[in-house]
PDB file of N, CA and C in Angstrom:
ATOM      1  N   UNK A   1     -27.038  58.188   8.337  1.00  0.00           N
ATOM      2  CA  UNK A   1     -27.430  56.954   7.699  1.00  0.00           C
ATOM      3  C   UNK A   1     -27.504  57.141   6.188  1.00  0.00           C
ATOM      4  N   UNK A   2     -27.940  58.456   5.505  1.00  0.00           N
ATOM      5  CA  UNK A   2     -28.150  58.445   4.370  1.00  0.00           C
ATOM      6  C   UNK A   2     -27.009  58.290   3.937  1.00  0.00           C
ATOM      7  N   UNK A   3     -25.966  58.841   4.470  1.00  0.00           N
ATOM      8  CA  UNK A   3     -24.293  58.537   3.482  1.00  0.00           C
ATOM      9  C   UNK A   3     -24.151  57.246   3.708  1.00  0.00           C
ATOM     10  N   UNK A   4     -24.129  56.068   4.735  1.00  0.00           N
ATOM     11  CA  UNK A   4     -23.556  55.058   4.465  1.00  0.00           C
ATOM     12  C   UNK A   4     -24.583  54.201   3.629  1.00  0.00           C
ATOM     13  N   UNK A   5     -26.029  55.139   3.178  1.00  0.00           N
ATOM     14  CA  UNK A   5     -26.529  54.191   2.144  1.00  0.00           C
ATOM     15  C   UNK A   5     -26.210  54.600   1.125  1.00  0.00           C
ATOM     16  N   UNK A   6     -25.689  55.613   0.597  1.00  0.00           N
ATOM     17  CA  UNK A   6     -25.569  56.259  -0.277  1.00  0.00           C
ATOM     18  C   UNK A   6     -23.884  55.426  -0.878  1.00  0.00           C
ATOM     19  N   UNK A   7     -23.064  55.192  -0.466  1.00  0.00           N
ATOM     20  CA  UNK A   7     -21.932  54.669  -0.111  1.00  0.00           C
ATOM     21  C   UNK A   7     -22.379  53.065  -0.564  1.00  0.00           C
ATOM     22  N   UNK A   8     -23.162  52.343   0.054  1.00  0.00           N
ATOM     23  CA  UNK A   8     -23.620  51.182  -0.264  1.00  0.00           C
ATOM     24  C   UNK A   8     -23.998  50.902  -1.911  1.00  0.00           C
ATOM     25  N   UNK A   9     -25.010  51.935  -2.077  1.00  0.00           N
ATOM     26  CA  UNK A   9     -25.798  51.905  -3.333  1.00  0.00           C
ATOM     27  C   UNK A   9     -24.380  52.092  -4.060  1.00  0.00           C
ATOM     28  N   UNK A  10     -23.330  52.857  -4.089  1.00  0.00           N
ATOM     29  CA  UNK A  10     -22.315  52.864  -5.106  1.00  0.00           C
ATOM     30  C   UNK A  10     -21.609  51.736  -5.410  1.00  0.00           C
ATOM     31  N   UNK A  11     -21.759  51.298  -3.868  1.00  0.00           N
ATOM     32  CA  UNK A  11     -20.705  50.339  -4.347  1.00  0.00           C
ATOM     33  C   UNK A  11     -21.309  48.768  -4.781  1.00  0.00           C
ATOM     34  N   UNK A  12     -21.859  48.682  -4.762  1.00  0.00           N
ATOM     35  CA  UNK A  12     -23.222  47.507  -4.939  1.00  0.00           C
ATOM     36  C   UNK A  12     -23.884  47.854  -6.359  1.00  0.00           C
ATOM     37  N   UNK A  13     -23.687  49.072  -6.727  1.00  0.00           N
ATOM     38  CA  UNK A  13     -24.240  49.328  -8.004  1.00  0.00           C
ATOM     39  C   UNK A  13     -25.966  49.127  -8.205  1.00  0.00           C
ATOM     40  N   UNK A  14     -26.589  49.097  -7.307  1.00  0.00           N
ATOM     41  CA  UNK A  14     -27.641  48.894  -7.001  1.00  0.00           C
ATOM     42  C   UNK A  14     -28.900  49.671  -5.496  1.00  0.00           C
ATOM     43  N   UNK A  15     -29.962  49.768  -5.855  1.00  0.00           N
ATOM     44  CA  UNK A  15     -30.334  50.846  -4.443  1.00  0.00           C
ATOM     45  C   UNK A  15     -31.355  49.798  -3.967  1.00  0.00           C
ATOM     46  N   UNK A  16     -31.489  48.537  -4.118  1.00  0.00           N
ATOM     47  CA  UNK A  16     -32.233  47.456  -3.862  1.00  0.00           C
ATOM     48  C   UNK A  16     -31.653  47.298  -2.187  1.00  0.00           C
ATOM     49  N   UNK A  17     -30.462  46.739  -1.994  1.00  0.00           N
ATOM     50  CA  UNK A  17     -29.264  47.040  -1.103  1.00  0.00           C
ATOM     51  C   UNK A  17     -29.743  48.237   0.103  1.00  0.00           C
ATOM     52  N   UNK A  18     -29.781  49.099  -0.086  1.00  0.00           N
ATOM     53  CA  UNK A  18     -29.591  50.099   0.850  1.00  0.00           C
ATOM     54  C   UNK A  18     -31.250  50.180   1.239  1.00  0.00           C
ATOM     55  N   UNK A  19     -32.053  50.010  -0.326  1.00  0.00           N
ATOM     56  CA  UNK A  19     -33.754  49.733   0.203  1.00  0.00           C
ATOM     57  C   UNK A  19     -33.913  49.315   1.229  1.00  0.00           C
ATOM     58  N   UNK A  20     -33.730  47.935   1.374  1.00  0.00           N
ATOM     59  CA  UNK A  20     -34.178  46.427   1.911  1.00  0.00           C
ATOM     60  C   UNK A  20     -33.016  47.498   3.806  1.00  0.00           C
ATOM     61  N   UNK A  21     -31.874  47.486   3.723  1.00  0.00           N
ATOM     62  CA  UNK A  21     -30.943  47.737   4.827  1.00  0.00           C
ATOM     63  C   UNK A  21     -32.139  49.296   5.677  1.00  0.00           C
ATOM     64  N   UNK A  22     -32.652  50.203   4.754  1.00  0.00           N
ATOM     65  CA  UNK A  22     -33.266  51.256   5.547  1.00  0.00           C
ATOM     66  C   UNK A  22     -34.684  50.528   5.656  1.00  0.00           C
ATOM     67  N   UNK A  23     -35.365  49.750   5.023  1.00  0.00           N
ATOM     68  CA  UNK A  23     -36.732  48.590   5.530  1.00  0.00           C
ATOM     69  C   UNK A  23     -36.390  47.667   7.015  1.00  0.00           C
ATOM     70  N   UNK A  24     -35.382  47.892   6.874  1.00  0.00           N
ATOM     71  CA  UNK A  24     -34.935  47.087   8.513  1.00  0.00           C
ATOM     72  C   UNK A  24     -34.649  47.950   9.269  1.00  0.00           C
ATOM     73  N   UNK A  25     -34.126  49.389   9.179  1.00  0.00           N
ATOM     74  CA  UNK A  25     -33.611  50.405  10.242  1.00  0.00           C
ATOM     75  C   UNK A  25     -35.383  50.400  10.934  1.00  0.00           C
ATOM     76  N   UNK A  26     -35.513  51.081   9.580  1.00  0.00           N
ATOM     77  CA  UNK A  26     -37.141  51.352  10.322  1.00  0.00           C
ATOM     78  C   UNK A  26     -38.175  50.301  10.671  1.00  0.00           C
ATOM     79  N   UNK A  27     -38.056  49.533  10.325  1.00  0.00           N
ATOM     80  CA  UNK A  27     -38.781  48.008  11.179  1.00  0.00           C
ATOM     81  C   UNK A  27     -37.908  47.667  12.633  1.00  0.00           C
ATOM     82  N   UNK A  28     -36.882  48.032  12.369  1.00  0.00           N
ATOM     83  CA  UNK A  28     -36.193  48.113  14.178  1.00  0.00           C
ATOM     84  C   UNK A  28     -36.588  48.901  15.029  1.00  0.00           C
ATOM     85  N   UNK A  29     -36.979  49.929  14.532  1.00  0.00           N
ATOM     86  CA  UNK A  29     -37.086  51.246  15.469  1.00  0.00           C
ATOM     87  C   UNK A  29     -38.050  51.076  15.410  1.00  0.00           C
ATOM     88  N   UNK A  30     -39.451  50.644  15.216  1.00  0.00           N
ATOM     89  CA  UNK A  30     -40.935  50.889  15.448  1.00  0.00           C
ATOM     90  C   UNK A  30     -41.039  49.725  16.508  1.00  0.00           C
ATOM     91  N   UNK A  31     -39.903  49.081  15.945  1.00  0.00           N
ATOM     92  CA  UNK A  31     -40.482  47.599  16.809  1.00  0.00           C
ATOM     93  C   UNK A  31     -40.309  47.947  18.383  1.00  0.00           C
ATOM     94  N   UNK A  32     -38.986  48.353  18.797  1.00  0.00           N
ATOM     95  CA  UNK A  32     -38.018  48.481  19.470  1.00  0.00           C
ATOM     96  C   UNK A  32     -38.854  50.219  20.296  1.00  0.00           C
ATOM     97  N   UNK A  33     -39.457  51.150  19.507  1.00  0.00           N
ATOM     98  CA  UNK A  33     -40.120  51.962  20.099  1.00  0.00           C
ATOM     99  C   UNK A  33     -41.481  51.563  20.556  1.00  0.00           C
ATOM    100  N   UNK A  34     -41.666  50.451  20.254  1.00  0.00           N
ATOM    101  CA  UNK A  34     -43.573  49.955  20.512  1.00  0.00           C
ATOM    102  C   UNK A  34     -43.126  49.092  21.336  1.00  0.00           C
ATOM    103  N   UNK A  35     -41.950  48.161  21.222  1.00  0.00           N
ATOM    104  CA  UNK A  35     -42.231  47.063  22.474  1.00  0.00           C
ATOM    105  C   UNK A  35     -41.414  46.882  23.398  1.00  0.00           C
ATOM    106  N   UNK A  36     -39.901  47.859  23.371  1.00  0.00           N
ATOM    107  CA  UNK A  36     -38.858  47.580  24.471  1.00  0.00           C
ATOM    108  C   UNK A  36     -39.333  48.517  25.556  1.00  0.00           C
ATOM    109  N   UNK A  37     -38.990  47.841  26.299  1.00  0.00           N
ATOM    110  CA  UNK A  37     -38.544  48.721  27.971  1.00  0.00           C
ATOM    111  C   UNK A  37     -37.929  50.133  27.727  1.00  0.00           C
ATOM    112  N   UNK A  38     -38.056  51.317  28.821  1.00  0.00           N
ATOM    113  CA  UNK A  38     -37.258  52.275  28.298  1.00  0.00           C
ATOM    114  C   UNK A  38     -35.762  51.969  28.326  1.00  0.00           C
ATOM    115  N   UNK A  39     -34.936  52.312  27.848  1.00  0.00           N
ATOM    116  CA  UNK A  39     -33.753  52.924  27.867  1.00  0.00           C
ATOM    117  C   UNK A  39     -33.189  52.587  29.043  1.00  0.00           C
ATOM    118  N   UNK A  40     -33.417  53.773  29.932  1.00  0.00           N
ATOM    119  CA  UNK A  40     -33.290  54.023  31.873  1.00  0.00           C
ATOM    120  C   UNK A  40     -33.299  52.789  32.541  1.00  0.00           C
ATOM    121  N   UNK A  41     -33.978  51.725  32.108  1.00  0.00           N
ATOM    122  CA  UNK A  41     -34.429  50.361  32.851  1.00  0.00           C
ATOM    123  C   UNK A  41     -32.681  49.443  32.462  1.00  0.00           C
ATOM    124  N   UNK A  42     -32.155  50.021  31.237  1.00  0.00           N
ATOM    125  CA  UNK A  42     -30.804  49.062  31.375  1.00  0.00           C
ATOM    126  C   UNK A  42     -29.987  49.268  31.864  1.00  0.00           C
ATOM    127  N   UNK A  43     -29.084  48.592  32.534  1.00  0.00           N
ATOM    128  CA  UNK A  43     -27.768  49.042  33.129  1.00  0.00           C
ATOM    129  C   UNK A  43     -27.205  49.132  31.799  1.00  0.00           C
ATOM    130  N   UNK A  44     -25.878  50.237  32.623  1.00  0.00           N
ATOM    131  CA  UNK A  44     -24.611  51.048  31.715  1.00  0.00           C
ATOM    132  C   UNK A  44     -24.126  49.947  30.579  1.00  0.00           C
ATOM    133  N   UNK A  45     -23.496  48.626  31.098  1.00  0.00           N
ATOM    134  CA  UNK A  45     -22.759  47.605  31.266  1.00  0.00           C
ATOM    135  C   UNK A  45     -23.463  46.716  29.861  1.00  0.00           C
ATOM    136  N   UNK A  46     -24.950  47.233  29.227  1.00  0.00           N
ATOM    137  CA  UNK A  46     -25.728  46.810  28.436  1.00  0.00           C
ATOM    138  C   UNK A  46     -25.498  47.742  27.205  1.00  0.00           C
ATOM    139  N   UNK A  47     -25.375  49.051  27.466  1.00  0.00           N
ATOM    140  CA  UNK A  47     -25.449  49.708  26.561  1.00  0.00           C
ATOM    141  C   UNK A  47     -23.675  49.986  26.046  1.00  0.00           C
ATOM    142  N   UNK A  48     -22.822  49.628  26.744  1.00  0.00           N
ATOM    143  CA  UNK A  48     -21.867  49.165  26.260  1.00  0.00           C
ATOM    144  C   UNK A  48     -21.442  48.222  25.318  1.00  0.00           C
ATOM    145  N   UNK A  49     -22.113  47.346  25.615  1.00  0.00           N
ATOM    146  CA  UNK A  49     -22.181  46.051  25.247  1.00  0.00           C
ATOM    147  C   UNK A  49     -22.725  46.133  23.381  1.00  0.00           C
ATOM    148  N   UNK A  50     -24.056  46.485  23.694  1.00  0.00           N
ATOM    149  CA  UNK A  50     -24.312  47.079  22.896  1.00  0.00           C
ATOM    150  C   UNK A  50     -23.863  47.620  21.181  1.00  0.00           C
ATOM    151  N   UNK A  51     -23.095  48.770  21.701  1.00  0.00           N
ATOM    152  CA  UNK A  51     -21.868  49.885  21.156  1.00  0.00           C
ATOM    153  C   UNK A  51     -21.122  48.838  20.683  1.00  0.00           C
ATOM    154  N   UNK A  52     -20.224  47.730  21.482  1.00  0.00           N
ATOM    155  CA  UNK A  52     -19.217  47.615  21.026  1.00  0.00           C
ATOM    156  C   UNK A  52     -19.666  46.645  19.789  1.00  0.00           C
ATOM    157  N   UNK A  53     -20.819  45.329  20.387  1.00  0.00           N
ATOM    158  CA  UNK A  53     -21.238  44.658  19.329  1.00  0.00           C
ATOM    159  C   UNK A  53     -21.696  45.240  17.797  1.00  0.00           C
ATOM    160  N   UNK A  54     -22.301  46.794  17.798  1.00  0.00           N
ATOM    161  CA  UNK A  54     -22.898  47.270  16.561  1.00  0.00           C
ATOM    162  C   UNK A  54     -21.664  47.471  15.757  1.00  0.00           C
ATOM    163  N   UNK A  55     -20.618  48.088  16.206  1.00  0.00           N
ATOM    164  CA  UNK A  55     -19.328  48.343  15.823  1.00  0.00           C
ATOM    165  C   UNK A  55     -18.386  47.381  14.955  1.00  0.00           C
ATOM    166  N   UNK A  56     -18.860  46.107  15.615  1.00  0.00           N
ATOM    167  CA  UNK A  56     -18.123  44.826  15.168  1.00  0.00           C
ATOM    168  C   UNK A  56     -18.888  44.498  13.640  1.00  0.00           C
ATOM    169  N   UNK A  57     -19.969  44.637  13.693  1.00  0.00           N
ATOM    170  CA  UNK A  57     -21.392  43.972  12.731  1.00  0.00           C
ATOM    171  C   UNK A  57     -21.112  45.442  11.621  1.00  0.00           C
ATOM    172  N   UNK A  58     -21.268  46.578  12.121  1.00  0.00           N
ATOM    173  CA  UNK A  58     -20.953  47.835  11.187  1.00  0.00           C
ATOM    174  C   UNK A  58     -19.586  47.277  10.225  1.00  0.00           C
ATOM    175  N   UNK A  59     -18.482  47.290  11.012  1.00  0.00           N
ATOM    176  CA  UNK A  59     -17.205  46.853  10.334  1.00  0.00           C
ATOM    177  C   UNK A  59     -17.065  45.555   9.489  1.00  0.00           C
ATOM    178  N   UNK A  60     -17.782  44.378  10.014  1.00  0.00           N
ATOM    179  CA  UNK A  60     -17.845  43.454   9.360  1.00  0.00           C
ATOM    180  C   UNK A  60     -18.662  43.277   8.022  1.00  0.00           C
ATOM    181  N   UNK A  61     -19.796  44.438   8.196  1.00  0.00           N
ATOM    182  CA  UNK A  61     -20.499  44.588   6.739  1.00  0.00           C
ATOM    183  C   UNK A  61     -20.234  45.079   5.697  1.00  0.00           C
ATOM    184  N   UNK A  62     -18.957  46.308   6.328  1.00  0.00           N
ATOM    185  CA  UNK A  62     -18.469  46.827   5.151  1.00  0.00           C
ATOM    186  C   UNK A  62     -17.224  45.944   4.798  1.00  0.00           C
ATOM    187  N   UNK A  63     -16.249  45.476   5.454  1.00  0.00           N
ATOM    188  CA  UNK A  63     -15.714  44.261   5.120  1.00  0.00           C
ATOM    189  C   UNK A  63     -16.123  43.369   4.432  1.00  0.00           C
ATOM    190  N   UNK A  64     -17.219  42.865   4.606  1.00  0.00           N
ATOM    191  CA  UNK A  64     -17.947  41.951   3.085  1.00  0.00           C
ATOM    192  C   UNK A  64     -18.546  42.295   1.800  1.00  0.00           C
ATOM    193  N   UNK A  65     -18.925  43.672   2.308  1.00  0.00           N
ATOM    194  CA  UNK A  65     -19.237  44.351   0.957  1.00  0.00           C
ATOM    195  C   UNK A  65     -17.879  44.738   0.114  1.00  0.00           C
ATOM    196  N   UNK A  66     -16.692  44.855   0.756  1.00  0.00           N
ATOM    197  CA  UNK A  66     -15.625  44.739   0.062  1.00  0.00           C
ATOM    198  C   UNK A  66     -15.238  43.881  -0.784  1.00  0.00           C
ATOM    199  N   UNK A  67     -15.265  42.956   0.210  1.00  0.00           N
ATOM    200  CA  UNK A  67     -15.077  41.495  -0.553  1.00  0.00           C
ATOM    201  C   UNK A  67     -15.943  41.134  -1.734  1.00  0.00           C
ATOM    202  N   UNK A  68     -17.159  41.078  -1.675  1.00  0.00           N
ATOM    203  CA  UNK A  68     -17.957  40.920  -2.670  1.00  0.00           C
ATOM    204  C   UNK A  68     -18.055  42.077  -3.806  1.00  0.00           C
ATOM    205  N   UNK A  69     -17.903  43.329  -4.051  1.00  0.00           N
ATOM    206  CA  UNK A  69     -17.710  43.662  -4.770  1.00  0.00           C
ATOM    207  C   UNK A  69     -16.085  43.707  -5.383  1.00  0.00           C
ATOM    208  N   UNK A  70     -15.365  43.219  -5.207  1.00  0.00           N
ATOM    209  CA  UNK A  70     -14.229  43.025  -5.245  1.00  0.00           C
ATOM    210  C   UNK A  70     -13.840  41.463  -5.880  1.00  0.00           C
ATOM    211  N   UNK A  71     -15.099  40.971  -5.241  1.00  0.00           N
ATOM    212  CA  UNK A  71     -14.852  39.087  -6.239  1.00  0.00           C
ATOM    213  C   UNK A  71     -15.055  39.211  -7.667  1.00  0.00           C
ATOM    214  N   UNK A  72     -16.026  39.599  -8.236  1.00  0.00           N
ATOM    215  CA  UNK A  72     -16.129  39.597  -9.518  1.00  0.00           C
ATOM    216  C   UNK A  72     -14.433  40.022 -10.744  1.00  0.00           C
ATOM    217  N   UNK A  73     -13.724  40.913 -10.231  1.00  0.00           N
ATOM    218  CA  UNK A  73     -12.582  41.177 -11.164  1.00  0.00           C
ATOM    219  C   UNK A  73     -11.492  39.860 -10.720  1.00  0.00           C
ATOM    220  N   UNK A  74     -11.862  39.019  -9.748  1.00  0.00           N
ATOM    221  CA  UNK A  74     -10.798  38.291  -9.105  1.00  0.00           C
ATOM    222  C   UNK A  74     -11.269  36.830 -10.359  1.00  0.00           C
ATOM    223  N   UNK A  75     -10.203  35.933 -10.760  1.00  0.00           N
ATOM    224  CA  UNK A  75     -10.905  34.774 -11.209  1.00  0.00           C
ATOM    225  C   UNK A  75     -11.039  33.668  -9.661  1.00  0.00           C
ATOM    226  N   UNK A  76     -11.621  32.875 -10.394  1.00  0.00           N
ATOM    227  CA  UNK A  76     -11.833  31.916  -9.271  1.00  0.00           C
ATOM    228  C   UNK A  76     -10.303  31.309  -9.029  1.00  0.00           C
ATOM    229  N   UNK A  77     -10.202  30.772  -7.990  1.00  0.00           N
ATOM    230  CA  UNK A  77      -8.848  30.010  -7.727  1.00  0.00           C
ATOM    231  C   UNK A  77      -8.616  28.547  -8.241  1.00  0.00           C
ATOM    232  N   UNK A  78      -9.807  28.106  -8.515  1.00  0.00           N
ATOM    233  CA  UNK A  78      -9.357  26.658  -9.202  1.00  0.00           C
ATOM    234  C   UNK A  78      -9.121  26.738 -10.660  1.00  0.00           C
ATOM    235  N   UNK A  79     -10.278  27.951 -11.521  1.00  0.00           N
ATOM    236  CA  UNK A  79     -10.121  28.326 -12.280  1.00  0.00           C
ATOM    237  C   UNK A  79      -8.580  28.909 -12.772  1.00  0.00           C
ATOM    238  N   UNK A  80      -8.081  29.474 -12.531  1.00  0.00           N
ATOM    239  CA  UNK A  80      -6.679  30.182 -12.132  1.00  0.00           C
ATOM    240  C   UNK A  80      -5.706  29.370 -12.587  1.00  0.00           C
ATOM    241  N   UNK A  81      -5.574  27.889 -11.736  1.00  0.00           N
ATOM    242  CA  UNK A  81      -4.322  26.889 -11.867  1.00  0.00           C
ATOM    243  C   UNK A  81      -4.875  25.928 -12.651  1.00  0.00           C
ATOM    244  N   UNK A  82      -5.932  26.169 -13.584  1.00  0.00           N
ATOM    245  CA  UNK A  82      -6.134  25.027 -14.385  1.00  0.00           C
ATOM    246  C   UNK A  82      -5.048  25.067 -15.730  1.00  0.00           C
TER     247      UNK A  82
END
């Protein structure tokens, strides 16, 4: 986790970003260790599920963090054809 915050903070130019993103790891995991069911209680078919959804949300975040650090050198498009 520390590299993909570390990775974040570069590219964001900012450690506000990766703050606030590890204030939620660990507000997940206390929550999620104090109030879920164990583990053992889910079927396979969940924790699949799971996997594949974090995967999608992982990829899609760094996909927007692309994008957004990447808008600023771009002009706007209406701007552009004026």
């Amino acid at each position: 986790m520390g590299v993909d915050l570390g990775w974040l903070a570069a590219h964001t130019g900012s450690v506000r970003l990766p703050i606030f993103v590890h204030m939620l790891n660990n507000g997940a995991s206390f929550l999620l260790t104090r109030y879920a069911p164990p583990a053992a209680e889910y079927p396979a078919s969940l924790h699949a599920a799971l996997l594949v959804v974090s995967t999608f949300l992982a990829v899609g975040a760094v996909v927007l963090l692309r994008r957004i650090t990447e808008a600023p050198n771009q002009a706007p498009a209406m701007l552009a054809s004026a």
